[in-house]
Protein backbone atom coordinates (compact mmCIF):
# COMPACT_ATOMS: atom_id res chain seq x y z
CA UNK A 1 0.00 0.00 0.00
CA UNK A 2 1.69 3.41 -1.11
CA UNK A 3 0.81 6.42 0.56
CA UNK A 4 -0.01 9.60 -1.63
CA UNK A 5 2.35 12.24 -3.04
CA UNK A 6 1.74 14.43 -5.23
CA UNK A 7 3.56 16.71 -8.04
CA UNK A 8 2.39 20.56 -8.84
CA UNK A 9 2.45 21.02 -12.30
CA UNK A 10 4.10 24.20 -13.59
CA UNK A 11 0.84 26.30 -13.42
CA UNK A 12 -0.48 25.55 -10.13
CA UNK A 13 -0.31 28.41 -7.16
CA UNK A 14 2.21 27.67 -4.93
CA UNK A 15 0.10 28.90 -2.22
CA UNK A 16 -1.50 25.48 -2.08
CA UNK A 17 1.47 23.71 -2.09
CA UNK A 18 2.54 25.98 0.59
CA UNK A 19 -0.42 25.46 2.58
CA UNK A 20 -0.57 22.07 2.55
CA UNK A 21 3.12 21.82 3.46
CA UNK A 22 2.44 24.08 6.61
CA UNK A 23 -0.53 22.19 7.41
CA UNK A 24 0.81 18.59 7.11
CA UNK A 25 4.65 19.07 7.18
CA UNK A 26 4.68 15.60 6.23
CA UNK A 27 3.14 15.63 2.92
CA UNK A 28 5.20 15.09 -0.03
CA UNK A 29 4.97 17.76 -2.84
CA UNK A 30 7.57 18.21 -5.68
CA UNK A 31 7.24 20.23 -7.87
CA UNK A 32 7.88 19.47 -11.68
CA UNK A 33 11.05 21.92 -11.86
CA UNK A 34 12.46 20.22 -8.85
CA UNK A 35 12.77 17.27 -11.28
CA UNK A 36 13.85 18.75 -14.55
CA UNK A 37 10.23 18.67 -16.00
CA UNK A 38 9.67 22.74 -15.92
CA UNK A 39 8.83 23.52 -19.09
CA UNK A 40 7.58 19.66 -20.18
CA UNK A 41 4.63 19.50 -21.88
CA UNK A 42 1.48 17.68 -20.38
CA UNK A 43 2.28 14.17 -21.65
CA UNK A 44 5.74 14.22 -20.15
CA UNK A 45 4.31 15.38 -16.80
CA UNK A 46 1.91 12.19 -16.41
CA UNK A 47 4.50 9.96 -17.70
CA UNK A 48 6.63 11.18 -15.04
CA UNK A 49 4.09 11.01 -12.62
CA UNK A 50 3.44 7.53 -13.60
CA UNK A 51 6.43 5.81 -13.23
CA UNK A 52 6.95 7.74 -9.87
CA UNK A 53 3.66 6.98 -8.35
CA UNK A 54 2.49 10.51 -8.23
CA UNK A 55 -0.76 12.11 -8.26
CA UNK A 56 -0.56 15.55 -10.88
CA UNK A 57 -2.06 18.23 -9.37
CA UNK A 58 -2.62 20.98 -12.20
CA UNK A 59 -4.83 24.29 -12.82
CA UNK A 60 -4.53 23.88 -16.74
CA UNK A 61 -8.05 22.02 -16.94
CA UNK A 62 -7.46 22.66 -20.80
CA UNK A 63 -4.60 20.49 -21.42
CA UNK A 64 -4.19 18.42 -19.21
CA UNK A 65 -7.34 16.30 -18.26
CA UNK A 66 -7.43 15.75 -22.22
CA UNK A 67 -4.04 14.17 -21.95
CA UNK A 68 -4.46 12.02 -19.18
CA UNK A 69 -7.97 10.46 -20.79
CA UNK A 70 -5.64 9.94 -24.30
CA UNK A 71 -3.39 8.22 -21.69
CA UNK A 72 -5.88 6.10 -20.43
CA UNK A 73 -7.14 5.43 -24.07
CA UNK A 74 -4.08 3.78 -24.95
CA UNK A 75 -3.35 1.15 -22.06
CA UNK A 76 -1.25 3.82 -20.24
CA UNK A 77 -1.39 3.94 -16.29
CA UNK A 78 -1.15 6.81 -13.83
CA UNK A 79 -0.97 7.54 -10.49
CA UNK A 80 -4.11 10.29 -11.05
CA UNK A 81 -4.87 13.97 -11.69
CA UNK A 82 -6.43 16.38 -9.41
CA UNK A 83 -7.86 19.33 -11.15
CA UNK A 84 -8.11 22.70 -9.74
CA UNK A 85 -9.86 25.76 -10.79
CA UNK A 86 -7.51 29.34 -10.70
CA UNK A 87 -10.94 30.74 -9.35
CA UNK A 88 -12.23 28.32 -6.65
CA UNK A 89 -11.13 29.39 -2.68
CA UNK A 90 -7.33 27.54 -1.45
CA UNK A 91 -8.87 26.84 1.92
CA UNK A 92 -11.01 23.81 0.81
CA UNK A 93 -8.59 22.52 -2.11
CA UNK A 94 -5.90 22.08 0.79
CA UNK A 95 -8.31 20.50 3.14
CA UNK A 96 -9.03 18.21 0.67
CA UNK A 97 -5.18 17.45 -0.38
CA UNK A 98 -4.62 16.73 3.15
CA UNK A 99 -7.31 14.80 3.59
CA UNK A 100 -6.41 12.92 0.35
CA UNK A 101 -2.95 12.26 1.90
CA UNK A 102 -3.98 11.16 4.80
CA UNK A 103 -6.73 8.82 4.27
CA UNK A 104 -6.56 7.03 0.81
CA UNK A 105 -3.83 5.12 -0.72
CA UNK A 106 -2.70 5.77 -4.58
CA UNK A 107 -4.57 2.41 -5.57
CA UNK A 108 -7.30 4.54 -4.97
CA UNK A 109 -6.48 6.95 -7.47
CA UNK A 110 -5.07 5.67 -9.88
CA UNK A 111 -6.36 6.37 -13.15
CA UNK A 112 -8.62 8.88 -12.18
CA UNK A 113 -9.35 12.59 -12.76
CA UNK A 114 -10.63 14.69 -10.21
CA UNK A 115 -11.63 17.91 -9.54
CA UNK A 116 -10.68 19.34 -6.41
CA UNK A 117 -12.16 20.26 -3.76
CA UNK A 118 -13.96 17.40 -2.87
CA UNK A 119 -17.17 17.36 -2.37
């Protein structure tokens, strides 16, 4: 059973990466420069994510959830996306990254896209 981690995709507000690190020092969060994947494009960054066993956590709800379903379409695993509107409040979207952290397991996950917060 592997706990969650997550990676921020190049877009997403640092704020909530922040926040959930103050909230739950223990949380593991990289961030896609960290590992060389700044300026990747979206099918790099779930590949990544894959063979790490990391959830995506991305504001580009353009790109990105079209990628991981194309993914998906051709036999491809992943560890999961979380979506996350620019406009929605940080408050609840860390709540629920904690609570995804702390609770579930990737298995559960995996192969999913999901918009946060949860409701």
């Amino acid at each position: 059973m592997r706990r969650v981690r997550f990676l921020a995709d190049h877009d997403l507000n640092e704020h909530l990466v922040l926040g959930a690190i103050r909230c739950e020092p223990s949380i593991e969060f990289l961030r896609v420069r960290e590992v060389g994947l700044g300026s990747a494009d979206d099918c790099d960054v779930l590949d990544y994510a894959a063979n790490e066993g990391l959830i995506v956590v991305s504001h580009d709800v353009n790109t990105m959830p079209a990628a991981a379903f194309r993914r998906l379409e051709n036999g491809k695993p992943m560890g999961g996306l979380f979506m996350v509107k620019q406009s929605d409040p940080i408050a609840p979207i860390i709540e629920s990254l904690i609570l995804t952290w702390s609770a579930r397991t990737l298995q559960e996950w995996t192969n999913r896209v999901i918009f946060l917060p949860i409701r």
